[in-house]
N, C-alpha and C. Protein backbone atom coordinates (compact mmCIF):
# COMPACT_ATOMS: atom_id res chain seq x y z
N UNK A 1 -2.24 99.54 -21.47
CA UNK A 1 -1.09 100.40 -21.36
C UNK A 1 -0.86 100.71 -19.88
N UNK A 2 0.07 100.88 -19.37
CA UNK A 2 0.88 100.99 -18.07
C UNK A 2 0.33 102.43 -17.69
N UNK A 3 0.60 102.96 -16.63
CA UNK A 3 0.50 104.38 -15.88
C UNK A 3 1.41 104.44 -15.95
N UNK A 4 2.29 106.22 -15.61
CA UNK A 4 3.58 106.39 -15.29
C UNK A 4 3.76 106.20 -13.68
N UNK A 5 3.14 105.80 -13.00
CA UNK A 5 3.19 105.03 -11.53
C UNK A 5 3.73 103.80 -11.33
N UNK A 6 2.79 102.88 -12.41
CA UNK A 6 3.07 101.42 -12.81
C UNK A 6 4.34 101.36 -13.36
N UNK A 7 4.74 102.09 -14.42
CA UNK A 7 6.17 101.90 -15.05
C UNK A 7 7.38 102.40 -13.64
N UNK A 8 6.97 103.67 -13.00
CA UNK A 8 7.74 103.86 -11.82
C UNK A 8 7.94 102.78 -10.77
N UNK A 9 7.09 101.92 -10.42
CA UNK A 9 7.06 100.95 -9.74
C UNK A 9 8.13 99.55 -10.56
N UNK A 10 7.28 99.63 -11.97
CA UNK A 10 8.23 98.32 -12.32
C UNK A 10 9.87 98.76 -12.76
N UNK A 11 10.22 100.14 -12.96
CA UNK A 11 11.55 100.22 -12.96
C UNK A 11 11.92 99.81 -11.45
N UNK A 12 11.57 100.35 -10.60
CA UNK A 12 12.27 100.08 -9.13
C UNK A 12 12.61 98.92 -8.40
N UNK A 13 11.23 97.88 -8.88
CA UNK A 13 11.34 96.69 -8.88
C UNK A 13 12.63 95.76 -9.70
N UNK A 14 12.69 96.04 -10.70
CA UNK A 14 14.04 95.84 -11.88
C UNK A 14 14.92 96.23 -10.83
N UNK A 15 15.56 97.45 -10.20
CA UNK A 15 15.99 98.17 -10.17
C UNK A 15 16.45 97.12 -8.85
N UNK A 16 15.99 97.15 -7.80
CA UNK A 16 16.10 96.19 -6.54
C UNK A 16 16.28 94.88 -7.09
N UNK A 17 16.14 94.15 -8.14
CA UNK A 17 16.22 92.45 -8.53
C UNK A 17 17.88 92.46 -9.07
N UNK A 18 18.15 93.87 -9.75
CA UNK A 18 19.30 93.70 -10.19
C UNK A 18 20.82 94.02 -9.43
N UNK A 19 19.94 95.14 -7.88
CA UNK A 19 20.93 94.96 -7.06
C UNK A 19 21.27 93.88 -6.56
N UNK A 20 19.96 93.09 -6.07
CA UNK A 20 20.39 92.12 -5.03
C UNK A 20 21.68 90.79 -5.93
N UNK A 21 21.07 91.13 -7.26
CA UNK A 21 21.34 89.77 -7.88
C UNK A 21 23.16 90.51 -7.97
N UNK A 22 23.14 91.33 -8.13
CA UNK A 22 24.74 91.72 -8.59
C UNK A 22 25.75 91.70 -6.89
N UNK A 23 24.90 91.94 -5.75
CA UNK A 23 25.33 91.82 -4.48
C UNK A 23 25.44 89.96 -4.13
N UNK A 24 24.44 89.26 -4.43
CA UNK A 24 24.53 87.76 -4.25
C UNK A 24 25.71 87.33 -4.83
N UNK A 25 25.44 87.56 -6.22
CA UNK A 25 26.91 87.16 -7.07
C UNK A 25 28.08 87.13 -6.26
N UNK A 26 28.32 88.31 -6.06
CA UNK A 26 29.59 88.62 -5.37
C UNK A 26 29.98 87.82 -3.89
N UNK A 27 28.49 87.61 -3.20
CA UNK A 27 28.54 87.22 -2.11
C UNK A 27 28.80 85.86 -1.90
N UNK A 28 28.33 85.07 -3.05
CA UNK A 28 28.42 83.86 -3.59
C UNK A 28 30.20 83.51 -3.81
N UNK A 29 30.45 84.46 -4.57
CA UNK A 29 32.19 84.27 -4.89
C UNK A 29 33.43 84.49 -4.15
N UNK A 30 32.54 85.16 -3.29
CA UNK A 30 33.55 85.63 -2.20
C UNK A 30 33.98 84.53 -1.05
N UNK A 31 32.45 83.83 -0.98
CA UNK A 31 32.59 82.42 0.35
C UNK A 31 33.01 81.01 -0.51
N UNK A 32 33.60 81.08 -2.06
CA UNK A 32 33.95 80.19 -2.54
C UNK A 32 35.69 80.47 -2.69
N UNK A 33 35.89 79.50 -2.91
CA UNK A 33 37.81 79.01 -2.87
C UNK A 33 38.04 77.90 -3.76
N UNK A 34 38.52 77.97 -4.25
CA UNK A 34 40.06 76.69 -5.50
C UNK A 34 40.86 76.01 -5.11
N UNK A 35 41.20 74.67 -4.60
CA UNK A 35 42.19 74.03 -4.61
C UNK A 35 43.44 74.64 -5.28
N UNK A 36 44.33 74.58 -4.79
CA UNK A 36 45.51 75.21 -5.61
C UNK A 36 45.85 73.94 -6.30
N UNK A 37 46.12 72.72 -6.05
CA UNK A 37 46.41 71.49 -6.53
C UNK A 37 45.42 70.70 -7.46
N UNK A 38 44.31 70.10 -7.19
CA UNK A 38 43.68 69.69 -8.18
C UNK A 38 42.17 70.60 -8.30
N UNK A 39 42.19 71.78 -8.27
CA UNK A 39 41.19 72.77 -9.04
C UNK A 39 39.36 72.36 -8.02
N UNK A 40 39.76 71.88 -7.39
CA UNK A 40 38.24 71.97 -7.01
C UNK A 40 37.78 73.09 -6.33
N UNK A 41 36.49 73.23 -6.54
CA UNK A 41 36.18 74.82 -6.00
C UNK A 41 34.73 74.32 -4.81
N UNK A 42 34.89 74.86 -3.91
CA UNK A 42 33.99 74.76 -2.69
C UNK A 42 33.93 75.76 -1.76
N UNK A 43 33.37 75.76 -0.66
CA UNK A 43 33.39 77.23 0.09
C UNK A 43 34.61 77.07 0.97
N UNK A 44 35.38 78.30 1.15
CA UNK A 44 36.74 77.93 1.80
C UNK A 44 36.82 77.74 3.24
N UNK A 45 35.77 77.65 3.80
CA UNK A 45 35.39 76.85 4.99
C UNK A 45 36.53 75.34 5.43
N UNK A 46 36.51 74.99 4.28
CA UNK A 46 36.38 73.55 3.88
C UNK A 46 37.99 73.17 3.53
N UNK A 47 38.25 74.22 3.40
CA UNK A 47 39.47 73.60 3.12
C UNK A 47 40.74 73.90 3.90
N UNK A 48 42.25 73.48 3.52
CA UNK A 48 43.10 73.82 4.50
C UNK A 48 44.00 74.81 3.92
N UNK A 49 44.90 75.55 4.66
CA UNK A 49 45.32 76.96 4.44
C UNK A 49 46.63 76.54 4.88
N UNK A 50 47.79 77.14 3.58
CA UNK A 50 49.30 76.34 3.35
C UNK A 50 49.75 77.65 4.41
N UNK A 51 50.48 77.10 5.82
CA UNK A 51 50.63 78.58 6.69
C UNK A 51 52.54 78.55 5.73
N UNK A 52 52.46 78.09 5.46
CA UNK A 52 54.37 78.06 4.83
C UNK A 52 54.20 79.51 3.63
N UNK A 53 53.26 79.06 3.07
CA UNK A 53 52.87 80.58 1.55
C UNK A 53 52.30 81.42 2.39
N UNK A 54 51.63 81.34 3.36
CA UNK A 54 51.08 82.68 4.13
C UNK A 54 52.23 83.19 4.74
N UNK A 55 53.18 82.40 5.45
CA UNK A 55 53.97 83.42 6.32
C UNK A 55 55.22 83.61 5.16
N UNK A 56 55.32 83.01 4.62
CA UNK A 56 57.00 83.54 3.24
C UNK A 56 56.08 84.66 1.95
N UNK A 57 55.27 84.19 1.67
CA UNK A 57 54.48 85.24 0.36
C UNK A 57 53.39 86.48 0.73
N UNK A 58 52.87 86.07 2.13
CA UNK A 58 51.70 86.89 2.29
C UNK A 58 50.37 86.61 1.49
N UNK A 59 50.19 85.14 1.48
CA UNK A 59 48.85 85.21 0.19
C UNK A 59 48.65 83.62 0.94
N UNK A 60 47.15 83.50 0.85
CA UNK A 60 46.44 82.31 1.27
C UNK A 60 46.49 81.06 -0.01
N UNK A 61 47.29 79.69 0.32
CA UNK A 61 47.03 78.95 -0.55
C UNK A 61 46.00 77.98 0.06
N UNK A 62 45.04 77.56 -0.91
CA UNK A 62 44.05 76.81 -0.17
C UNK A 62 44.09 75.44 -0.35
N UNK A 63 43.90 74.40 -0.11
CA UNK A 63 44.28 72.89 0.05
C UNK A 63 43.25 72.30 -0.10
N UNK A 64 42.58 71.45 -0.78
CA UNK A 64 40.95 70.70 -0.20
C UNK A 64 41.41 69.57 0.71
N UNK A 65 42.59 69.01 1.00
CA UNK A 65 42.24 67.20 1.48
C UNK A 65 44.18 67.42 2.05
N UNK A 66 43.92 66.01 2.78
CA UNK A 66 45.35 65.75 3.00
C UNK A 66 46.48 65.67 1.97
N UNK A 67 45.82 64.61 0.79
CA UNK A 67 46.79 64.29 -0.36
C UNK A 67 46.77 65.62 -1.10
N UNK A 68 46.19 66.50 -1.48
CA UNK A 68 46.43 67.42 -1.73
C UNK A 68 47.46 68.25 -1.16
N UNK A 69 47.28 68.32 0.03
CA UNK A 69 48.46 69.32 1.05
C UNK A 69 49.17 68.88 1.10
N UNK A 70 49.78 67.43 0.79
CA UNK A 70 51.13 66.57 1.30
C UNK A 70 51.49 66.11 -0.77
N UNK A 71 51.01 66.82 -1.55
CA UNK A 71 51.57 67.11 -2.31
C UNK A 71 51.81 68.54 -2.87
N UNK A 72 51.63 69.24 -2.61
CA UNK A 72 51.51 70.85 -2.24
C UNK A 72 53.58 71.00 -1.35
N UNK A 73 52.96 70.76 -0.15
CA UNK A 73 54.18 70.51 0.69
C UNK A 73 55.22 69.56 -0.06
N UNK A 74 55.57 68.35 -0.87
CA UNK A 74 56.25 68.15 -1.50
C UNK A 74 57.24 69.06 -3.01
N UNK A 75 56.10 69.35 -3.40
CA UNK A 75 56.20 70.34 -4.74
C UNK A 75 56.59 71.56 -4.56
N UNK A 76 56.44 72.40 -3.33
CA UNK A 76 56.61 73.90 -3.46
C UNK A 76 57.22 73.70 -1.87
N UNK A 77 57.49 73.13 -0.94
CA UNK A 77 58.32 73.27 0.23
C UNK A 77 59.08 72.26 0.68
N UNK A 78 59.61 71.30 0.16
CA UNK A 78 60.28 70.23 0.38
C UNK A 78 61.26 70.46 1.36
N UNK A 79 61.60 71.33 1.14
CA UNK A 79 63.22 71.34 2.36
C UNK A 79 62.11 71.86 4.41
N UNK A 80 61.08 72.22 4.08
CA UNK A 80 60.27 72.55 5.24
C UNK A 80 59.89 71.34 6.17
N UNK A 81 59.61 70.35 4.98
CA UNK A 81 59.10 68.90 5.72
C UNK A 81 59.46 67.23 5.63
């Protein structure tokens, strides 16, 4: 049987595994991004940023690749390019 020291210790322990893990999560989701075009998800490092929806909407569209962005730019800004 446990001490009430030991159980104090292993709540705290719990207690710190479930912060970090609920802080990683987040931290994890936050440095990830979506293709707006074909759905791939990677860290948004990586990808390219539509400045046409940033400066008319105020909101970041994210791009992974050229053919992506030069169908992006066809589909939603045609008269731009």
């Amino acid at each position: 049987m446990l001490t009430t020291s030991q159980l104090a210790a292993l709540r705290e322990e719990i207690e710190q595994e479930t912060r970090w893990r609920d802080f990683s999560r987040h931290y994890i989701a936050y440095s990830l991004e979506c293709c707006e075009v074909c759905g791939l998800v990677k860290s948004f490092e990586g990808f390219l940023v539509c400045k046409v929806c940033r400066a008319n909407r105020g909101q970041d569209v994210y791009l992974c690749g050229t053919g992506c962005a030069r169908k992006h730019l066809d589909q939603e800004h045609p008269h731009y390019y």
